[in-house]
N, C-alpha and C. Protein backbone atom coordinates (compact mmCIF):
# COMPACT_ATOMS: atom_id res chain seq x y z
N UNK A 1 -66.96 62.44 6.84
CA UNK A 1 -65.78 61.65 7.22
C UNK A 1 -64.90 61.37 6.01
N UNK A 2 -65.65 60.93 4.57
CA UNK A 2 -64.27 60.76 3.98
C UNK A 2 -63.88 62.00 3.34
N UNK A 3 -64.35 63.29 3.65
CA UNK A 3 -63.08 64.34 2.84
C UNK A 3 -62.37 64.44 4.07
N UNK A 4 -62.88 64.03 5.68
CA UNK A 4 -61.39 64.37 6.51
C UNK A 4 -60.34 63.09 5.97
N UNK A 5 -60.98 62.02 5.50
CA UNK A 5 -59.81 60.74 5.60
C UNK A 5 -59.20 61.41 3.99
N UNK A 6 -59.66 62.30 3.23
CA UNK A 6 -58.73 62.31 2.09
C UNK A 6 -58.03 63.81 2.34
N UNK A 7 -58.33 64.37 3.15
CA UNK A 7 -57.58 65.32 3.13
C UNK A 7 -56.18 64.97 4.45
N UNK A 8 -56.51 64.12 5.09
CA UNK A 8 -55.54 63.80 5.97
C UNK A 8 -54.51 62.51 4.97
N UNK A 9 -54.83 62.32 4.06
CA UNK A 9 -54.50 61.15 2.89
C UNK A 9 -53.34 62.14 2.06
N UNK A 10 -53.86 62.92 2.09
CA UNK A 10 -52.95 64.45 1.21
C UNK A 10 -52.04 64.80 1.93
N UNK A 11 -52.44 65.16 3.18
CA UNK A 11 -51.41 66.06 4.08
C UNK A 11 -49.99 64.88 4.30
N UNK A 12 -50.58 63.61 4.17
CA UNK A 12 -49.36 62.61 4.46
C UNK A 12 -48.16 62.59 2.93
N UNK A 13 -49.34 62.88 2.22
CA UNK A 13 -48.10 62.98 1.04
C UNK A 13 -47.56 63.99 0.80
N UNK A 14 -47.87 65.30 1.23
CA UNK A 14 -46.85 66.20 1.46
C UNK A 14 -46.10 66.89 2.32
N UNK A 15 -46.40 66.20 4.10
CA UNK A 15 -45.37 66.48 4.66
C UNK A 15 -44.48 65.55 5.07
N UNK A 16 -43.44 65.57 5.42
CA UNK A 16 -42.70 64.76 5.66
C UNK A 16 -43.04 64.38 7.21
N UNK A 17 -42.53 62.94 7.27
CA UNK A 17 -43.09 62.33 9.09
C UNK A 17 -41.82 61.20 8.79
N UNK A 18 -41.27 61.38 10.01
CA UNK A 18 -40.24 60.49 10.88
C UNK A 18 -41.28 59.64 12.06
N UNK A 19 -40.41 58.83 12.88
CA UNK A 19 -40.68 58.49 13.91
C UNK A 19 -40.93 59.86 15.00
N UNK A 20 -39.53 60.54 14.62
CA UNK A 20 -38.99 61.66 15.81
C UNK A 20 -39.68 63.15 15.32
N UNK A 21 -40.31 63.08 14.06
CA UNK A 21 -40.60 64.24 13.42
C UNK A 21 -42.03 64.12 13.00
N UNK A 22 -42.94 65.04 12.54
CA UNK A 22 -44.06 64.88 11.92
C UNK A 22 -44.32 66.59 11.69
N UNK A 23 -43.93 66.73 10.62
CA UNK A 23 -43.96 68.30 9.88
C UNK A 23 -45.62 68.63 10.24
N UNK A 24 -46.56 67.85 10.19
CA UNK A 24 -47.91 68.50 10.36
C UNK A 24 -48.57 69.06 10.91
N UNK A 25 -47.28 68.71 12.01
CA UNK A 25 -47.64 69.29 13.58
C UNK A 25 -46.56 70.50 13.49
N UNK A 26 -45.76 70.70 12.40
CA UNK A 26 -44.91 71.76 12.74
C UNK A 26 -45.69 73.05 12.27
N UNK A 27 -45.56 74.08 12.99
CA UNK A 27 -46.47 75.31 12.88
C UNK A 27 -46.02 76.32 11.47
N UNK A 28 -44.80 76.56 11.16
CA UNK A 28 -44.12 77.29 10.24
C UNK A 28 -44.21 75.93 9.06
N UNK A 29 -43.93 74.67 9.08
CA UNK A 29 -43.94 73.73 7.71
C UNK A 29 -45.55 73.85 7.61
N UNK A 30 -46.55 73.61 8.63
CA UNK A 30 -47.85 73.66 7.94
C UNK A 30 -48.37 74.62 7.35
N UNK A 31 -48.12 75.52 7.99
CA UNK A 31 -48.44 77.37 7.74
C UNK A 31 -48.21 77.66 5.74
N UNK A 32 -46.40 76.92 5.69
CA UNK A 32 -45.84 77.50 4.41
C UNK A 32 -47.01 76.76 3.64
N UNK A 33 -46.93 75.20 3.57
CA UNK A 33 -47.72 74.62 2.76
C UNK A 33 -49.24 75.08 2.50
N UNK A 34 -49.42 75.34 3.46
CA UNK A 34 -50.90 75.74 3.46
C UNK A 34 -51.08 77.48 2.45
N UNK A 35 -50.26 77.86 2.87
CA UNK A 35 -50.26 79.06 1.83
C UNK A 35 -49.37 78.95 0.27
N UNK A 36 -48.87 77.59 0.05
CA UNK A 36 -48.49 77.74 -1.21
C UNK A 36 -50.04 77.01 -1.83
N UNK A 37 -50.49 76.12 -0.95
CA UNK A 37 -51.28 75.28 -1.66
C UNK A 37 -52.52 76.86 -1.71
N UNK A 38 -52.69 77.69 -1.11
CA UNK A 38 -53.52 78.75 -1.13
C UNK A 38 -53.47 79.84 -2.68
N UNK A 39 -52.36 79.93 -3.15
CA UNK A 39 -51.59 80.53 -4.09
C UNK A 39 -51.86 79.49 -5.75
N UNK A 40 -51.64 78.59 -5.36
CA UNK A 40 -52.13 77.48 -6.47
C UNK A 40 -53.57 77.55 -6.55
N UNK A 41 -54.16 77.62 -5.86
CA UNK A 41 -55.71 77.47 -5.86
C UNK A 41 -56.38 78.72 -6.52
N UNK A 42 -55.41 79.89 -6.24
CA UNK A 42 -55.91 81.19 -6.98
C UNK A 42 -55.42 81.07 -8.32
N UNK A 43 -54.54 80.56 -8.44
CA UNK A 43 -54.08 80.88 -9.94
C UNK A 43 -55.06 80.17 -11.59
């Protein structure tokens, strides 16, 4: 349980969330992030 509460702790600081919006749920904003953060991890 707490690497889901720190990895959901992360995801808030890098996507952006409105009332009307929540990027985490967006399929193409999670996708990009997830593959830059994929690219950093190799380097």
């Amino acid at each position: 349980r707490h690497l889901a509460d720190h990895s959901e702790h992360r995801a808030q600081l890098w996507f952006k969330q409105t009332r009307s919006y929540d990027a985490r749920r967006d399929v193409v904003a999670s996708t990009t992030a997830a593959l830059d953060m994929m690219q950093r991890l190799t380097k």
